[in-house]
PDB file of N, CA and C in Angstrom:
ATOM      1  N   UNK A   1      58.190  87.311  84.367  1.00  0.00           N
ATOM      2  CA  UNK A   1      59.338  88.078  83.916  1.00  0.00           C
ATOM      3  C   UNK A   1      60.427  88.029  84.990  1.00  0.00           C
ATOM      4  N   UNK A   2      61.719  87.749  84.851  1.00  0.00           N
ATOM      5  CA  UNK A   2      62.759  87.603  85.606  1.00  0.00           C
ATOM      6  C   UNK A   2      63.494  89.009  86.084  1.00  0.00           C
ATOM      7  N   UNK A   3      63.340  89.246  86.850  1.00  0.00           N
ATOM      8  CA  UNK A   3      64.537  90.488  87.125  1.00  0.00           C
ATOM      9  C   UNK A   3      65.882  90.245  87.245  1.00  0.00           C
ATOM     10  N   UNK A   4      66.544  90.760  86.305  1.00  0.00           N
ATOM     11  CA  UNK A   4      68.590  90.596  86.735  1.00  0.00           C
ATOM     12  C   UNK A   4      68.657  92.070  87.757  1.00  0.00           C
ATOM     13  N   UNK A   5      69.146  91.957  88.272  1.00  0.00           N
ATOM     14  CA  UNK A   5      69.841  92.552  89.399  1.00  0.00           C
ATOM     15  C   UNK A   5      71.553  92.885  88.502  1.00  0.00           C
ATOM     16  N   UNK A   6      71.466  94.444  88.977  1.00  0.00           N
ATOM     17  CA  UNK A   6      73.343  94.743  88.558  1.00  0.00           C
ATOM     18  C   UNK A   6      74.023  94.254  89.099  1.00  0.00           C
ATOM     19  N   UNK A   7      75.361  93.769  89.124  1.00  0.00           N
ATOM     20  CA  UNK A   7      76.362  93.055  89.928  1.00  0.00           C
ATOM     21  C   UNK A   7      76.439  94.463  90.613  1.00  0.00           C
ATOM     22  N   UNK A   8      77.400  94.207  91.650  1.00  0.00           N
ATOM     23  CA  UNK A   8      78.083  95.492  92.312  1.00  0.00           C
ATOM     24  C   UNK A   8      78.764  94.655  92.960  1.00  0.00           C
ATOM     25  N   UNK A   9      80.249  94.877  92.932  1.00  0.00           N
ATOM     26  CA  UNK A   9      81.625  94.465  93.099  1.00  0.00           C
ATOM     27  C   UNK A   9      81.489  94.444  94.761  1.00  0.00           C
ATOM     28  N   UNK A  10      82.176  93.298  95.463  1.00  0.00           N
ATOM     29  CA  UNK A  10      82.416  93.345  96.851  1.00  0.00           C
ATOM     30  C   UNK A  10      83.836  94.030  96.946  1.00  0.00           C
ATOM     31  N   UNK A  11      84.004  95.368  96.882  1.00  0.00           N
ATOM     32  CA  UNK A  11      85.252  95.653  96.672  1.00  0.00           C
ATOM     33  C   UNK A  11      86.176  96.820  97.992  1.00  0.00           C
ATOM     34  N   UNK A  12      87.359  96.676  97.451  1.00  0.00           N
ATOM     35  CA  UNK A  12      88.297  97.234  98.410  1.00  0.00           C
ATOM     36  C   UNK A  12      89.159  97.518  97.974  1.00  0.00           C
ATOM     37  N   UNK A  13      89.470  98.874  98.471  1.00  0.00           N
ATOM     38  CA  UNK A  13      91.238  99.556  98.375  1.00  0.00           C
ATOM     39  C   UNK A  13      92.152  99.065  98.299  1.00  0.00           C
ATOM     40  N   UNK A  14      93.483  98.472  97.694  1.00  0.00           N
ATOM     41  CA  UNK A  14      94.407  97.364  97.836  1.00  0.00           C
ATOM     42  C   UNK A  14      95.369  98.243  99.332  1.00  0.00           C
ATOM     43  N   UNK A  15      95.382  97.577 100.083  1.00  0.00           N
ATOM     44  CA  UNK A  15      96.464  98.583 100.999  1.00  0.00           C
ATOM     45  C   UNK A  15      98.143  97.986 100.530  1.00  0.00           C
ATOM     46  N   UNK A  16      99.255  98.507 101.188  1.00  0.00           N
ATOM     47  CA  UNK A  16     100.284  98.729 101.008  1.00  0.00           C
ATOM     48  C   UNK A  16     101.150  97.347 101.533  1.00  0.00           C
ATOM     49  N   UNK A  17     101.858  96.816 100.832  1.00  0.00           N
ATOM     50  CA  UNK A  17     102.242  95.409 101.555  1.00  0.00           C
ATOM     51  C   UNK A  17     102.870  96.356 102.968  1.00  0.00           C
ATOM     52  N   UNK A  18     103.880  96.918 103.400  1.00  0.00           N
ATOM     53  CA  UNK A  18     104.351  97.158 104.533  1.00  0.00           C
ATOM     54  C   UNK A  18     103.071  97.619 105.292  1.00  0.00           C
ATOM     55  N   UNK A  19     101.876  98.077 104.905  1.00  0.00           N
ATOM     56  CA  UNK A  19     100.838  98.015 106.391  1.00  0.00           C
ATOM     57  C   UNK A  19     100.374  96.772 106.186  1.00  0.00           C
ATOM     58  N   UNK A  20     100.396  95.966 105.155  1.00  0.00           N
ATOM     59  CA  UNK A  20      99.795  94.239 105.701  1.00  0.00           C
ATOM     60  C   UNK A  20     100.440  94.013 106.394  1.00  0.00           C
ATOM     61  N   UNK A  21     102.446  93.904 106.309  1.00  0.00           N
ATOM     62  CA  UNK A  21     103.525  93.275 107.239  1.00  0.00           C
ATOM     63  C   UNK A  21     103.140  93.929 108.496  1.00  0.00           C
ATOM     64  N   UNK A  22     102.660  95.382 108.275  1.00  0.00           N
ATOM     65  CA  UNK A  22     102.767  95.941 109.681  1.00  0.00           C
ATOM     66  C   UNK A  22     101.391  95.114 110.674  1.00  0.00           C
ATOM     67  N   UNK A  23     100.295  95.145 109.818  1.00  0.00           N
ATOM     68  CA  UNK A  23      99.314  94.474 110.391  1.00  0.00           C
ATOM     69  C   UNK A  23      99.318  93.400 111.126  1.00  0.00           C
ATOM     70  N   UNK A  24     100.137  92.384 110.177  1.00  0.00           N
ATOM     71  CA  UNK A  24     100.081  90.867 111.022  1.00  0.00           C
ATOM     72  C   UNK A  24     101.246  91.210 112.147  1.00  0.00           C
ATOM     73  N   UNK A  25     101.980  92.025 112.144  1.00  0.00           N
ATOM     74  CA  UNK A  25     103.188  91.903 113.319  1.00  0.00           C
ATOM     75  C   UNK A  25     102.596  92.648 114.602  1.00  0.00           C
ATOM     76  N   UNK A  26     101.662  93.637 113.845  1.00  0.00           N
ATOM     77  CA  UNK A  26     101.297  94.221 115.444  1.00  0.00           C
ATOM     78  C   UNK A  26     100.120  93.864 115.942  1.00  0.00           C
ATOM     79  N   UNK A  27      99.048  94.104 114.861  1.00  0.00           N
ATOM     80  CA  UNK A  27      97.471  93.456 114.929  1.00  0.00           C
ATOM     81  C   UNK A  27      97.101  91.585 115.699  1.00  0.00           C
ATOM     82  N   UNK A  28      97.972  91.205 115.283  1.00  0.00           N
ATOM     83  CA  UNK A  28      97.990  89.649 115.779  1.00  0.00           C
ATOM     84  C   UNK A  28      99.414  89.026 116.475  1.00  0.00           C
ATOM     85  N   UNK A  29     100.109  89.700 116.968  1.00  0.00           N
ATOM     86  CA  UNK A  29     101.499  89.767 118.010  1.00  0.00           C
ATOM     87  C   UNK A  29     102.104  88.699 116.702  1.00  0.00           C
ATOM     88  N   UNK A  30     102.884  87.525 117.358  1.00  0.00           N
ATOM     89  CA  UNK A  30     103.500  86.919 116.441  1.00  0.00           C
ATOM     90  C   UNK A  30     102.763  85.647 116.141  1.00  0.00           C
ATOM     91  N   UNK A  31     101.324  85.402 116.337  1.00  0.00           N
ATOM     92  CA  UNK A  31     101.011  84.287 115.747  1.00  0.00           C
ATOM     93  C   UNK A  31     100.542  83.914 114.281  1.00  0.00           C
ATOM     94  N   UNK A  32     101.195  85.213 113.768  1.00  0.00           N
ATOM     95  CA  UNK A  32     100.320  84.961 111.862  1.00  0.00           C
ATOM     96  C   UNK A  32     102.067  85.497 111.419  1.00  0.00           C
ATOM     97  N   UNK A  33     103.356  84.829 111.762  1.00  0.00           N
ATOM     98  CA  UNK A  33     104.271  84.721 111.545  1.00  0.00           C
ATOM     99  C   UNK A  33     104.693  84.026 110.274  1.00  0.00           C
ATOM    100  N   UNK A  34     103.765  83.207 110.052  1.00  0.00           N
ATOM    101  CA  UNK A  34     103.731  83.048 108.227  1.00  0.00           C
ATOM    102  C   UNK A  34     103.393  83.777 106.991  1.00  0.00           C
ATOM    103  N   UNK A  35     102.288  84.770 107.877  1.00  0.00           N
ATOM    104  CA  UNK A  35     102.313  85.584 107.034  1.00  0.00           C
ATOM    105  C   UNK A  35     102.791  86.275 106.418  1.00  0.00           C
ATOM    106  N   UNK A  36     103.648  87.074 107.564  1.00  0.00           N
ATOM    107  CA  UNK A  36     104.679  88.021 107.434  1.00  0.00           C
ATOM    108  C   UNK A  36     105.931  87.240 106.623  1.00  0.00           C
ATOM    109  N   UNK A  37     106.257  86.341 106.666  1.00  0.00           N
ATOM    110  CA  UNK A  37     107.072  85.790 105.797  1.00  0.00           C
ATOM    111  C   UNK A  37     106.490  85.983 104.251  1.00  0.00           C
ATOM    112  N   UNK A  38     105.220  85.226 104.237  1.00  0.00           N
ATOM    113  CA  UNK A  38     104.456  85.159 102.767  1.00  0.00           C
ATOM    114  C   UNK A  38     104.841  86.368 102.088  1.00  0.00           C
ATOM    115  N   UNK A  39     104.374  87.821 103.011  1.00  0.00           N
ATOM    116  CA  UNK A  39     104.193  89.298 102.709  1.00  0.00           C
ATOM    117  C   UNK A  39     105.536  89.760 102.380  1.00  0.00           C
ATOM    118  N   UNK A  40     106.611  89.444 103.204  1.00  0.00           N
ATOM    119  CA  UNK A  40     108.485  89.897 103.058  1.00  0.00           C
ATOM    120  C   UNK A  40     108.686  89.203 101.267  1.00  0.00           C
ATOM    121  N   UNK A  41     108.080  88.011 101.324  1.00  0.00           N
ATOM    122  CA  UNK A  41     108.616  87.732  99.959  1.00  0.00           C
ATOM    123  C   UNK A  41     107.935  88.402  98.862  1.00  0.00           C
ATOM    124  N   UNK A  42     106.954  88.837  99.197  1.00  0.00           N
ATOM    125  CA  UNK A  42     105.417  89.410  98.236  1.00  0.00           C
ATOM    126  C   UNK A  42     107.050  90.715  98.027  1.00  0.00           C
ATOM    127  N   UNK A  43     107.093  91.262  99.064  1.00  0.00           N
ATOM    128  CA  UNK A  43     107.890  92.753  98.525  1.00  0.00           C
ATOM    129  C   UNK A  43     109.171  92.644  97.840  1.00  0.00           C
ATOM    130  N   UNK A  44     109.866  91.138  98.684  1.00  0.00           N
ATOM    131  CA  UNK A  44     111.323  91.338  98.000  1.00  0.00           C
ATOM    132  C   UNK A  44     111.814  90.888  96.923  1.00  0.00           C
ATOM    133  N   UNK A  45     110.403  89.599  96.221  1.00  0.00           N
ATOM    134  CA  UNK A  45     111.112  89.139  95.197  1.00  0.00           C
ATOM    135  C   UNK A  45     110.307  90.021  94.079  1.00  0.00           C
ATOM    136  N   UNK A  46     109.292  91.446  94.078  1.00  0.00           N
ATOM    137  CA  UNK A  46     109.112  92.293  93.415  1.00  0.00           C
ATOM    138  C   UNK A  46     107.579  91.530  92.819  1.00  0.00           C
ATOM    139  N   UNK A  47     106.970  90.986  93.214  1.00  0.00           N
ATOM    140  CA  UNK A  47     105.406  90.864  92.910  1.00  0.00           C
ATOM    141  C   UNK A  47     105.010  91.690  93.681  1.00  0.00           C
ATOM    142  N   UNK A  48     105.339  92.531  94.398  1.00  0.00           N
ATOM    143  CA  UNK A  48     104.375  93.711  95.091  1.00  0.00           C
ATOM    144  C   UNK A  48     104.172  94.904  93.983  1.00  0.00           C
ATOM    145  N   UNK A  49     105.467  94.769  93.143  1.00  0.00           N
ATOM    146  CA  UNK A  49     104.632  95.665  91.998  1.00  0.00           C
ATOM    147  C   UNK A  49     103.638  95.245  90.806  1.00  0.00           C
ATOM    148  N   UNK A  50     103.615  94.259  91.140  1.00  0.00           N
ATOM    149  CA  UNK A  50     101.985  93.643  90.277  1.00  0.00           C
ATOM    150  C   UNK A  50     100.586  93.352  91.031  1.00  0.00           C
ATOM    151  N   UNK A  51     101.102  92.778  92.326  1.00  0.00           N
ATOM    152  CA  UNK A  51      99.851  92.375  92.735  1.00  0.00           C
ATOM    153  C   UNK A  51      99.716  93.369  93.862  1.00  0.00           C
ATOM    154  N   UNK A  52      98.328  93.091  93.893  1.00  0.00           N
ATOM    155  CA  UNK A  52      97.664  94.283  95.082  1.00  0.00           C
ATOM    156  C   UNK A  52      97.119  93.359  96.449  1.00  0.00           C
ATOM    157  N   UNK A  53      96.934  93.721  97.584  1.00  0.00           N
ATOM    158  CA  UNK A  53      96.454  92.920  98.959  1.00  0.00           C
ATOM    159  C   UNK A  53      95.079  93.925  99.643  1.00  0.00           C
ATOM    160  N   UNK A  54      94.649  93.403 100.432  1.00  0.00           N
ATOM    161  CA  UNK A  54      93.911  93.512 101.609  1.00  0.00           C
ATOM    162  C   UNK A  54      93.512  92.794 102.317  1.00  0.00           C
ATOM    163  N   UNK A  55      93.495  92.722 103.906  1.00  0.00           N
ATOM    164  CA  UNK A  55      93.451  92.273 104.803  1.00  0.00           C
ATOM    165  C   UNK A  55      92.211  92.337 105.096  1.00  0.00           C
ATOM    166  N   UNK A  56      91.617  91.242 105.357  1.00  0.00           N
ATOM    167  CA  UNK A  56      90.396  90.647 106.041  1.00  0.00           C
ATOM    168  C   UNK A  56      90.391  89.753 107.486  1.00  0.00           C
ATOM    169  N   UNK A  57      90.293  90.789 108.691  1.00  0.00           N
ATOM    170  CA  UNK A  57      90.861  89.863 109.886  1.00  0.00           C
ATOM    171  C   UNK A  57      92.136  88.777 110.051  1.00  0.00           C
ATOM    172  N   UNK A  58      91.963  87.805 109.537  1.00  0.00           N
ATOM    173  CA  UNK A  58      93.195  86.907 109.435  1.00  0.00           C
ATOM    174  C   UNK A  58      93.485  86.248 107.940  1.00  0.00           C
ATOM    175  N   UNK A  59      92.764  86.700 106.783  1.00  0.00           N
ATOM    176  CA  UNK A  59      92.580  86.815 105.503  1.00  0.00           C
ATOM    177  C   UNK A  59      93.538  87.591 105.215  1.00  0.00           C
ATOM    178  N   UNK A  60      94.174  87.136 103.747  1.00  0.00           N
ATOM    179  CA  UNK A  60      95.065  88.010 102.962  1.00  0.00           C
ATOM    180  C   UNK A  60      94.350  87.573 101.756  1.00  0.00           C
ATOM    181  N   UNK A  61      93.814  88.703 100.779  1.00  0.00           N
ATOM    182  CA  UNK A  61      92.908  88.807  99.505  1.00  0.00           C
ATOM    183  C   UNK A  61      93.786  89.163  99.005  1.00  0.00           C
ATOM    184  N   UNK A  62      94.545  88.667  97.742  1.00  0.00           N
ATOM    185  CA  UNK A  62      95.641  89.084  96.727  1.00  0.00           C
ATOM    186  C   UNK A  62      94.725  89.196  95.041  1.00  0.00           C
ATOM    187  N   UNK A  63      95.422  90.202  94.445  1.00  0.00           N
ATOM    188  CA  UNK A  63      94.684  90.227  92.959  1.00  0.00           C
ATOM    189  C   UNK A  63      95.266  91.345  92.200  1.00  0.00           C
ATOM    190  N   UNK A  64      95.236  91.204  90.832  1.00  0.00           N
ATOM    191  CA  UNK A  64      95.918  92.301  90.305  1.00  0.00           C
ATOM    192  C   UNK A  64      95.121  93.260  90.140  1.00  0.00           C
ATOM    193  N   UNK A  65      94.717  93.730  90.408  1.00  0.00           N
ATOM    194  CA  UNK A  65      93.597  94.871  90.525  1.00  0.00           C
ATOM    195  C   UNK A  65      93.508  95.861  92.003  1.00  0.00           C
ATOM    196  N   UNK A  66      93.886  97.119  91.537  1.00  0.00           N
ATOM    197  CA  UNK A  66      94.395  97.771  92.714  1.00  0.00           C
ATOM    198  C   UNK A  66      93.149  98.227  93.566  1.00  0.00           C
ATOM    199  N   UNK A  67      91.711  97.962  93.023  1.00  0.00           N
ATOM    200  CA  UNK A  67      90.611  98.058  93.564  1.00  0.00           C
ATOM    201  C   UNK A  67      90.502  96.477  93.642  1.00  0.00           C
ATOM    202  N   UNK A  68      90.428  96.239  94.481  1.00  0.00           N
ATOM    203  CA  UNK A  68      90.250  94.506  94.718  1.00  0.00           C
ATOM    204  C   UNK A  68      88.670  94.278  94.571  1.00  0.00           C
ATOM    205  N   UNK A  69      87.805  93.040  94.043  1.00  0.00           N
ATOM    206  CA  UNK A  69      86.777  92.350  94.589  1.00  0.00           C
ATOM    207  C   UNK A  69      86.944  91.357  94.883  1.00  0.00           C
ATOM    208  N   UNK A  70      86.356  90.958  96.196  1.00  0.00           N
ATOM    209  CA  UNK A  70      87.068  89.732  96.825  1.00  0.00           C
ATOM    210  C   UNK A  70      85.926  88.516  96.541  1.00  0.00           C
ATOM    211  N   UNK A  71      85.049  89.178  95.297  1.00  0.00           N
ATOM    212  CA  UNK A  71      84.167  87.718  94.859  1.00  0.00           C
ATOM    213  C   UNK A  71      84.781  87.460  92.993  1.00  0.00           C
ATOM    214  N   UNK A  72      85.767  88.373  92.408  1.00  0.00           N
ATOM    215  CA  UNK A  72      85.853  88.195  91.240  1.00  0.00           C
ATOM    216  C   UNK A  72      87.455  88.111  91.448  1.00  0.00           C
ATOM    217  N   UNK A  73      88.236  87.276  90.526  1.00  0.00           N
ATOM    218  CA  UNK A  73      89.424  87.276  90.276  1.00  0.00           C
ATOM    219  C   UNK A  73      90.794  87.767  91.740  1.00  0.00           C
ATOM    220  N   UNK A  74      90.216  87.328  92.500  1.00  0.00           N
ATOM    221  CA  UNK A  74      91.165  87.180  94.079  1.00  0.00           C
ATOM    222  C   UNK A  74      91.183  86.094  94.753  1.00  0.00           C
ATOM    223  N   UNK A  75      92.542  85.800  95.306  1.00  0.00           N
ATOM    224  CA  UNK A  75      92.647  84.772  95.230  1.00  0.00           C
ATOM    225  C   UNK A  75      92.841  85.388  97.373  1.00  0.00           C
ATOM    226  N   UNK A  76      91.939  84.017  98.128  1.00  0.00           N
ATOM    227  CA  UNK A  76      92.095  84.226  98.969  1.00  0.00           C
ATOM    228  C   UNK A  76      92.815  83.281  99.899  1.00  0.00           C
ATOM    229  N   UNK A  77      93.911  83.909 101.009  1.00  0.00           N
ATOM    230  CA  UNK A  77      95.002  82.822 101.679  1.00  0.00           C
ATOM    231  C   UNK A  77      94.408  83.213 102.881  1.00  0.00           C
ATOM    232  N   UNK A  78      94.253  82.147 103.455  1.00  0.00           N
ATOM    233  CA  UNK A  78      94.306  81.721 105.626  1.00  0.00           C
ATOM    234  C   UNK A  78      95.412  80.763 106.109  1.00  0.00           C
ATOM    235  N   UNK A  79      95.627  81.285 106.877  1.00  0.00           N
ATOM    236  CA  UNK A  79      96.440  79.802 107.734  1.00  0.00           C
ATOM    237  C   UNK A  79      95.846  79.586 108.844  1.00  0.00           C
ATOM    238  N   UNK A  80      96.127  78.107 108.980  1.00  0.00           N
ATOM    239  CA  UNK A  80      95.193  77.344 109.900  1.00  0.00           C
ATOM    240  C   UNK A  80      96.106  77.135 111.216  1.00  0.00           C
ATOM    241  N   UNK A  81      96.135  77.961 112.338  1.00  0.00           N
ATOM    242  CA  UNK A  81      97.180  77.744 113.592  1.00  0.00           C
ATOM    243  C   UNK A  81      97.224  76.881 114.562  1.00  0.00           C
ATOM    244  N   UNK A  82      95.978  75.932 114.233  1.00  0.00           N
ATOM    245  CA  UNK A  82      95.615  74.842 115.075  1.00  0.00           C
ATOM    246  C   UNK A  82      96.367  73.645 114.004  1.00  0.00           C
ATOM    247  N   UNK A  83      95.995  73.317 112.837  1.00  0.00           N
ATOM    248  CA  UNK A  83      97.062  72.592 111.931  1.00  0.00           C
ATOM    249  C   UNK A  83      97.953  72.771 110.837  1.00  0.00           C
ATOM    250  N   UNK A  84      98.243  73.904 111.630  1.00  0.00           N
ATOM    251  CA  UNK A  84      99.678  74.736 110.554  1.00  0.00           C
ATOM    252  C   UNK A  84      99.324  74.067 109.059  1.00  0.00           C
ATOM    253  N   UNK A  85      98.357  74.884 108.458  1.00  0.00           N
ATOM    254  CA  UNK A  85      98.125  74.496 107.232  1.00  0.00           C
ATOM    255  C   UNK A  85      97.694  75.864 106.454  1.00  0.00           C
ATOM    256  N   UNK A  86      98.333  75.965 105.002  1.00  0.00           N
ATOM    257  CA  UNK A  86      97.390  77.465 104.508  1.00  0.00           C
ATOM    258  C   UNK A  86      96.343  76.570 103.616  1.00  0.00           C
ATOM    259  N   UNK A  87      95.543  77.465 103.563  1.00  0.00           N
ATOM    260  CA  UNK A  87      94.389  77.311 102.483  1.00  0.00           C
ATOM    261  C   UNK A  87      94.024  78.508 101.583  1.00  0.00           C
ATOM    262  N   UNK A  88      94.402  78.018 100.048  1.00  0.00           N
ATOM    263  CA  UNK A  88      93.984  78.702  99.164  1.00  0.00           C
ATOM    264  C   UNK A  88      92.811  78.730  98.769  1.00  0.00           C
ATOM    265  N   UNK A  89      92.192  79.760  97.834  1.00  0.00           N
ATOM    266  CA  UNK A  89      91.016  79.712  97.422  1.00  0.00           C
ATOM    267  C   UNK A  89      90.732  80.626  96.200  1.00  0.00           C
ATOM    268  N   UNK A  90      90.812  80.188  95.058  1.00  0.00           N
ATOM    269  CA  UNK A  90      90.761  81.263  93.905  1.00  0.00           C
ATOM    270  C   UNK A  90      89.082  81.658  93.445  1.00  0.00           C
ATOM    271  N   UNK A  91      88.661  82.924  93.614  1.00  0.00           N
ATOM    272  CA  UNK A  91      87.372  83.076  92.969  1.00  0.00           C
ATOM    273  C   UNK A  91      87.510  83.844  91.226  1.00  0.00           C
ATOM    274  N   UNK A  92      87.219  83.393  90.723  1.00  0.00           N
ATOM    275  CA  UNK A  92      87.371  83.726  89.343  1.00  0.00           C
ATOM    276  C   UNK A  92      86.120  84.534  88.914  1.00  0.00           C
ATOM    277  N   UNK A  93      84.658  84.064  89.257  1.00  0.00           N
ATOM    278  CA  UNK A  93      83.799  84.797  89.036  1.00  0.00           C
ATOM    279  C   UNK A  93      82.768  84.804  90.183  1.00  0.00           C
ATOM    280  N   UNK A  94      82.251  85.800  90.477  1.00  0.00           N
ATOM    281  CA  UNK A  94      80.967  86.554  91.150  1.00  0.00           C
ATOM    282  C   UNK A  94      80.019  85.352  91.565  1.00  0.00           C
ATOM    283  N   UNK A  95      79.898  85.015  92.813  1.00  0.00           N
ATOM    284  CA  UNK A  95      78.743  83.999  92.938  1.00  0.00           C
ATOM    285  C   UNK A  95      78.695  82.324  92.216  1.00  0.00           C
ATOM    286  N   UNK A  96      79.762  82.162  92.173  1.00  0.00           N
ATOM    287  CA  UNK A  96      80.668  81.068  91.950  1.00  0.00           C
ATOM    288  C   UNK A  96      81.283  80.001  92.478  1.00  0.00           C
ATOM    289  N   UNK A  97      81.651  79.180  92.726  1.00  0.00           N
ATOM    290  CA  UNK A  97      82.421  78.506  93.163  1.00  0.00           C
ATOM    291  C   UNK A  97      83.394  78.873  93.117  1.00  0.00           C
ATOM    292  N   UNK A  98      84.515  78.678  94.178  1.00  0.00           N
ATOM    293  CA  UNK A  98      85.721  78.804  93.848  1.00  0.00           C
ATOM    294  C   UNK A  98      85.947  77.801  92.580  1.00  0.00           C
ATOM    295  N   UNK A  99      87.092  78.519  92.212  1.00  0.00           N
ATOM    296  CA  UNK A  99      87.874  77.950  90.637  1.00  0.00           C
ATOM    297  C   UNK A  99      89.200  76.580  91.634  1.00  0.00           C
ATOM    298  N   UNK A 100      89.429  77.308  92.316  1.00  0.00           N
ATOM    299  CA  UNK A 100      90.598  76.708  92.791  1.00  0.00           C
ATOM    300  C   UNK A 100      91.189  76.367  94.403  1.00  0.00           C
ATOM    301  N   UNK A 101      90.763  75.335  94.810  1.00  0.00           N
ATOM    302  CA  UNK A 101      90.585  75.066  96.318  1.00  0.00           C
ATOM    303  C   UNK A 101      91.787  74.572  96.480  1.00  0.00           C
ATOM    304  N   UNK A 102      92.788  74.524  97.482  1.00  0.00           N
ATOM    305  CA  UNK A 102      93.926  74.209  97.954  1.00  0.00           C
ATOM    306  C   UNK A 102      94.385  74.272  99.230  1.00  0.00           C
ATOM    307  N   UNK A 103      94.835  72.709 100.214  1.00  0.00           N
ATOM    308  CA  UNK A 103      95.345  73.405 100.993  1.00  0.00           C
ATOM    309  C   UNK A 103      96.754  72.768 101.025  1.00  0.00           C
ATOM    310  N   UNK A 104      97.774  73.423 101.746  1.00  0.00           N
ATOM    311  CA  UNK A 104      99.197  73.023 101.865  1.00  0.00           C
ATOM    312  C   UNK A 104      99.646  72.984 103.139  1.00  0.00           C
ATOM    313  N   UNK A 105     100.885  72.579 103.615  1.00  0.00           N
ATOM    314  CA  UNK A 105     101.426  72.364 104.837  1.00  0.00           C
ATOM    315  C   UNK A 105     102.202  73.811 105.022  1.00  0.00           C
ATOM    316  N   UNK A 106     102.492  74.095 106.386  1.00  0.00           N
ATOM    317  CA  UNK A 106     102.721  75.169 106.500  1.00  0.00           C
ATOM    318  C   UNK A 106     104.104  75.664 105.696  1.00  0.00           C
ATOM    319  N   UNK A 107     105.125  75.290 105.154  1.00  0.00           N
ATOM    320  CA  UNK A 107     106.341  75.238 104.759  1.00  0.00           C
ATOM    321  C   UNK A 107     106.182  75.343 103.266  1.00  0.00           C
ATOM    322  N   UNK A 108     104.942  75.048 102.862  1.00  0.00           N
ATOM    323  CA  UNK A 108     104.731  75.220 101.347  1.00  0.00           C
ATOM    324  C   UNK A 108     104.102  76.426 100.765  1.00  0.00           C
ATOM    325  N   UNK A 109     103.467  77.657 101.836  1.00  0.00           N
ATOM    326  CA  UNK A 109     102.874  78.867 101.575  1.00  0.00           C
ATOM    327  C   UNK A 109     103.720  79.637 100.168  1.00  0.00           C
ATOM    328  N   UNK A 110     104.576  80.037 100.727  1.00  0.00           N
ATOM    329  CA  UNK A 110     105.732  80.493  99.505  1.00  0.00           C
ATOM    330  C   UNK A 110     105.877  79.843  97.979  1.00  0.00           C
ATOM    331  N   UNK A 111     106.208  78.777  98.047  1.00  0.00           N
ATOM    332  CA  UNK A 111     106.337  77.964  96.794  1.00  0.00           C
ATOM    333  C   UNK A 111     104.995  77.907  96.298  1.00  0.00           C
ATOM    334  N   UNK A 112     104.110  77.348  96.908  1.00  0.00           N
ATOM    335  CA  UNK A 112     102.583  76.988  96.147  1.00  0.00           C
ATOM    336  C   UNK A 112     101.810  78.356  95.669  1.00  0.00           C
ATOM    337  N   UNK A 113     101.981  79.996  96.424  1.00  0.00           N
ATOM    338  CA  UNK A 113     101.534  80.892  95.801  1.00  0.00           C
ATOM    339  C   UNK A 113     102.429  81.372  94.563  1.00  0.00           C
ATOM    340  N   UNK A 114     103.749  80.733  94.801  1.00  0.00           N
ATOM    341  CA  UNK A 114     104.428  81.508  93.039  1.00  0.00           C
ATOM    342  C   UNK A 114     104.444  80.770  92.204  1.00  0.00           C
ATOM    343  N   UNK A 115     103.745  79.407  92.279  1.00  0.00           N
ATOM    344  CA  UNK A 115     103.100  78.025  91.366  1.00  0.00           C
ATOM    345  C   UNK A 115     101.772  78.820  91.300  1.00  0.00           C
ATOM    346  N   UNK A 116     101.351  79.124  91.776  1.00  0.00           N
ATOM    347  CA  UNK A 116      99.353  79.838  91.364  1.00  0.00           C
ATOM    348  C   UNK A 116      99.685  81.139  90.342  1.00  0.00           C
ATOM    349  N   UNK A 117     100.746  81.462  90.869  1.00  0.00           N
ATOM    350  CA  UNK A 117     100.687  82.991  89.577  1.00  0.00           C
ATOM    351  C   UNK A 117     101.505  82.735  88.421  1.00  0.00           C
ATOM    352  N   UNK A 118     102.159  82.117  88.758  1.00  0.00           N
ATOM    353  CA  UNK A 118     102.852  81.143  87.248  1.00  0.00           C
ATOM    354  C   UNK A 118     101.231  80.382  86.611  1.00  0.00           C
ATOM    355  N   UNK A 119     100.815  79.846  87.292  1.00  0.00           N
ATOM    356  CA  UNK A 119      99.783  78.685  86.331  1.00  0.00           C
ATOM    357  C   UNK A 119      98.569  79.465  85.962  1.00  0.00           C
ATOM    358  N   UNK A 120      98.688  80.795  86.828  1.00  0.00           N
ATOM    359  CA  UNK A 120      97.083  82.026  86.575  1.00  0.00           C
ATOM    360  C   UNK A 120      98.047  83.019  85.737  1.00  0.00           C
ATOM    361  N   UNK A 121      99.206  83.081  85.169  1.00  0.00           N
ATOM    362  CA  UNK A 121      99.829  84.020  84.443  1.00  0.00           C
ATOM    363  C   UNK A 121      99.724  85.324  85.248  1.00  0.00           C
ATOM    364  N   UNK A 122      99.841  85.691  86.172  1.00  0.00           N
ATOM    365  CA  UNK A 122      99.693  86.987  86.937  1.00  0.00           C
ATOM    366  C   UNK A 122     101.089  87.604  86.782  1.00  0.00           C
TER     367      UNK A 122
END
């Protein structure tokens, strides 16, 4: 006889884009300076009122869900400071593969995440 086990969500509070901005500016001095760009546009071009964040050390977990799980439907961004590169990573479901592996040059962070929520309808 097989036992299923309940899921239980790897989950988290969405925090506030200005304590992410605040995070990467003070938490990591100025070397996650892309971020803070990524995050300025998250607020100013008004996807901060759809999507939700949390910070994972040098991780930014984005998702529309103001309780985030960072194994179901979040999409996770790093940048790489040794080859100025971000890397995306979409998890769609629980114990899964990512759905969606990506990486870009550093200059493409901006454009390639508002191509992911255009093509994920977010």
């Amino acid at each position: 006889m097989e036992i299923l086990k309940k899921y239980k969500p790897w989950a988290a509070k969405a925090q506030s884009w200005d304590y992410i901005e605040n995070r990467y500016l003070t938490d990591f001095g100025n070397y996650h300076f892309r971020f803070v760009e990524l995050v300025k546009h998250i607020k100013s071009s008004g996807l901060s009122n759809r999507l939700y964040g949390s910070t994972s050390m040098d991780k930014l977990v984005i998702s529309i869900y103001e309780e985030l799980d960072y194994r179901k439907e979040a999409l996770h961004i790093t940048f790489d400071l040794v080859q100025e590169k971000w890397h995306f990573e979409y998890f769609a479901l629980p114990f899964q593969t990512p759905e969606f592996v990506r990486t870009y040059s550093a200059d493409k962070g901006i454009e390639k995440l508002e191509n992911f929520i255009k093509a994920i309808n977010w």
